[in-house]
C-alpha atoms as a PDB file:
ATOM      1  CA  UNK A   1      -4.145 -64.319  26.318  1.00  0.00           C
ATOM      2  CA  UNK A   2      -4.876 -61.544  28.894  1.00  0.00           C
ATOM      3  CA  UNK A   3      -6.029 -62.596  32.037  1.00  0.00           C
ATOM      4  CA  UNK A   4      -7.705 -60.685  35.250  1.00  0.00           C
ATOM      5  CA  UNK A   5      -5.265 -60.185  37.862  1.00  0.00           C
ATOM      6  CA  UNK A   6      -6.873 -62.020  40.708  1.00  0.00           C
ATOM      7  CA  UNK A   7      -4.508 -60.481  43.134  1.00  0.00           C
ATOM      8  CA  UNK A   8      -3.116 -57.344  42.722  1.00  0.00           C
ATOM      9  CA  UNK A   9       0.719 -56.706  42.603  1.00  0.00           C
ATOM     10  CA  UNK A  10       2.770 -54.781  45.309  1.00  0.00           C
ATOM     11  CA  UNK A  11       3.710 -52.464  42.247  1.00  0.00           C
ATOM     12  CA  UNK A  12      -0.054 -51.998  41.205  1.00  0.00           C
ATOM     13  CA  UNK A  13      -0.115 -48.314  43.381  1.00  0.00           C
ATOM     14  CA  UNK A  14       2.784 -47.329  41.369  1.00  0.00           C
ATOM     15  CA  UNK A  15       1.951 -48.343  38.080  1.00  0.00           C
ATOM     16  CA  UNK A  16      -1.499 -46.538  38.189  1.00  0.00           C
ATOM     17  CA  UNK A  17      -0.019 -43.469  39.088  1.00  0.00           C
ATOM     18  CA  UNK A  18       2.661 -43.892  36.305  1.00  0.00           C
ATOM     19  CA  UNK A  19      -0.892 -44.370  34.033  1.00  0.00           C
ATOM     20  CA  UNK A  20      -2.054 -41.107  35.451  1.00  0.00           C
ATOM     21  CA  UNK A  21       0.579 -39.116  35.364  1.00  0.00           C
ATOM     22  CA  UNK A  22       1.048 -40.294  30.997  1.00  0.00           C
ATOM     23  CA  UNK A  23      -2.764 -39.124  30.575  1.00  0.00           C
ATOM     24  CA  UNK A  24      -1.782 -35.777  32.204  1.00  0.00           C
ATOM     25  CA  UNK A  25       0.955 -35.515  29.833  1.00  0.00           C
ATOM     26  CA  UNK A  26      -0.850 -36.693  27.020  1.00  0.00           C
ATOM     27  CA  UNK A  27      -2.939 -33.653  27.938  1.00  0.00           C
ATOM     28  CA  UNK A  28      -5.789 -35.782  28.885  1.00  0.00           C
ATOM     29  CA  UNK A  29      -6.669 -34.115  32.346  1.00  0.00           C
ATOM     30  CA  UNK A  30     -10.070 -35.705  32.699  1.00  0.00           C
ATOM     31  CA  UNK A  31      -8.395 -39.077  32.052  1.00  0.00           C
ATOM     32  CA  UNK A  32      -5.600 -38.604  34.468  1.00  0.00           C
ATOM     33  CA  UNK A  33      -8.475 -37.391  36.806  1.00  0.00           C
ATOM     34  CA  UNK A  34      -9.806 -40.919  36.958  1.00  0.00           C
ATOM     35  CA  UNK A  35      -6.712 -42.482  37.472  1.00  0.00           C
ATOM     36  CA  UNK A  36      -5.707 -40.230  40.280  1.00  0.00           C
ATOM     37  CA  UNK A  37      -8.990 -40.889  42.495  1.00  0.00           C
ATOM     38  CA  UNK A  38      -9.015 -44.099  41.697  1.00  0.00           C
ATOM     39  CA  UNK A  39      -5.852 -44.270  43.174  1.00  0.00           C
ATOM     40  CA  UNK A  40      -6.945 -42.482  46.707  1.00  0.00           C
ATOM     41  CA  UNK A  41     -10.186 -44.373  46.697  1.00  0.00           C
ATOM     42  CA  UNK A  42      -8.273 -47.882  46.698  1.00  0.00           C
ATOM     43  CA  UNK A  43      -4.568 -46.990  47.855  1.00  0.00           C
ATOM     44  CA  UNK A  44      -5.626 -44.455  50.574  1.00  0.00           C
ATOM     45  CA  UNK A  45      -2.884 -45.603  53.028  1.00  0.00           C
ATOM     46  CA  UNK A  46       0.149 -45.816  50.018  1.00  0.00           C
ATOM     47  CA  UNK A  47       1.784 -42.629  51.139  1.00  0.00           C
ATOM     48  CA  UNK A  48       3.803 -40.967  48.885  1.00  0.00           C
ATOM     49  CA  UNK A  49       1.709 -42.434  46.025  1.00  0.00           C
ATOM     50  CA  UNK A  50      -1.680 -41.471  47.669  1.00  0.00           C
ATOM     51  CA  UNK A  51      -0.108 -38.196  48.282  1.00  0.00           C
ATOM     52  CA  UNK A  52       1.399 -37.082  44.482  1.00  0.00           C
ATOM     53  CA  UNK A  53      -2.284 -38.596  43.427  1.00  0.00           C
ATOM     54  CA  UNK A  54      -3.874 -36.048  45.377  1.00  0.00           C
ATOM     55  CA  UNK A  55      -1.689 -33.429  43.856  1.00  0.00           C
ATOM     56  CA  UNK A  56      -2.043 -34.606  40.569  1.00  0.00           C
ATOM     57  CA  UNK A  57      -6.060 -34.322  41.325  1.00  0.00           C
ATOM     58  CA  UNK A  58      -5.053 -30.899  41.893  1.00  0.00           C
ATOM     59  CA  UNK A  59      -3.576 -30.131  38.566  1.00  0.00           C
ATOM     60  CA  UNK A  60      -5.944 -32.068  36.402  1.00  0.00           C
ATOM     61  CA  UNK A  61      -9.041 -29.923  38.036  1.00  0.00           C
ATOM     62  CA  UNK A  62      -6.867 -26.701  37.865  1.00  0.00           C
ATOM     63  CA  UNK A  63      -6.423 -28.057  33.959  1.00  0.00           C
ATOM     64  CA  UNK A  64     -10.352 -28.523  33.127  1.00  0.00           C
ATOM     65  CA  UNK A  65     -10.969 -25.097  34.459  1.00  0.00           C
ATOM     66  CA  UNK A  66     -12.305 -26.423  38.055  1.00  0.00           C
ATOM     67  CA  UNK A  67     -10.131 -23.406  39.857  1.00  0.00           C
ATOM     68  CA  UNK A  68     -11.906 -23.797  43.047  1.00  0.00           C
ATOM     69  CA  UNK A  69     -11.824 -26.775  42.963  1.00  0.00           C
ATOM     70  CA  UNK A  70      -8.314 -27.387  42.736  1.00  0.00           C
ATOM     71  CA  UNK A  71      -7.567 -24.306  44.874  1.00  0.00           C
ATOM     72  CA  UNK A  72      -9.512 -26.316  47.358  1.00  0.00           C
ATOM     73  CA  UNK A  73      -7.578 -29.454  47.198  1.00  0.00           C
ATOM     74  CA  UNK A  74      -4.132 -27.947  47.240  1.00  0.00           C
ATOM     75  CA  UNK A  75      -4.872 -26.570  50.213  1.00  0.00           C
ATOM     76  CA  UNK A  76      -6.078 -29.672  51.426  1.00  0.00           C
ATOM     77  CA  UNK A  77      -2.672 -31.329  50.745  1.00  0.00           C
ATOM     78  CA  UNK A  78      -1.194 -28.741  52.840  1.00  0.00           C
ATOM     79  CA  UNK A  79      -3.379 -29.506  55.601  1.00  0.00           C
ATOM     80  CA  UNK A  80      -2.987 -33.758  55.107  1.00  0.00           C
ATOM     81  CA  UNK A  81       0.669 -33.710  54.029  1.00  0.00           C
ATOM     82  CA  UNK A  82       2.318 -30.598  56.845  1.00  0.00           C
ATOM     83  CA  UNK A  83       5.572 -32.552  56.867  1.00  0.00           C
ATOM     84  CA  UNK A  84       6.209 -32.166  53.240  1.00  0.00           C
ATOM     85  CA  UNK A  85       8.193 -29.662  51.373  1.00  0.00           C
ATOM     86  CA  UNK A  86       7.985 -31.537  47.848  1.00  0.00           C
ATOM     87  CA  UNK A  87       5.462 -29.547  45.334  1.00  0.00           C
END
């Protein structure tokens, strides 16, 4: 019935972020975590979605109590990301 996808869909960026972002709101931070640098380790070039998974690195370390952490990769997006004005 389910079946390995042998070759991953355009939408597959997208719809792991979607994943991460419902564990963050699911208040599952450490999940999310996952998710998010999963994301940047195989989607490292998907802009906007390799972007918001950094930031939402950023929130789930700042959410686990890993303040320097996260204070270390916000600042980080400011450095990779200078062109963007979106939080």
């Amino acid at each position: 019935f389910l079946k390995k996808l042998t070759h991953p869909s355009e939408f597959t960026p997208e719809a792991n972020y979607i994943l991460g972002v419902s564990r963050l709101n699911l208040k599952q931070p450490e999940e999310a975590l996952k998710v998010f640098q999963k994301i940047l380790r195989l989607y490292p070039n998907e802009g906007q979605i390799a972007r918001n998974a950094d930031i939402g690195i950023a929130k789930c370390q700042f959410q686990i109590g890993q303040y320097k952490e996260a204070v270390k990769r916000f600042k980080l997006i400011v450095f990779k990301y200078p062109k963007t004005d979106k939080p």
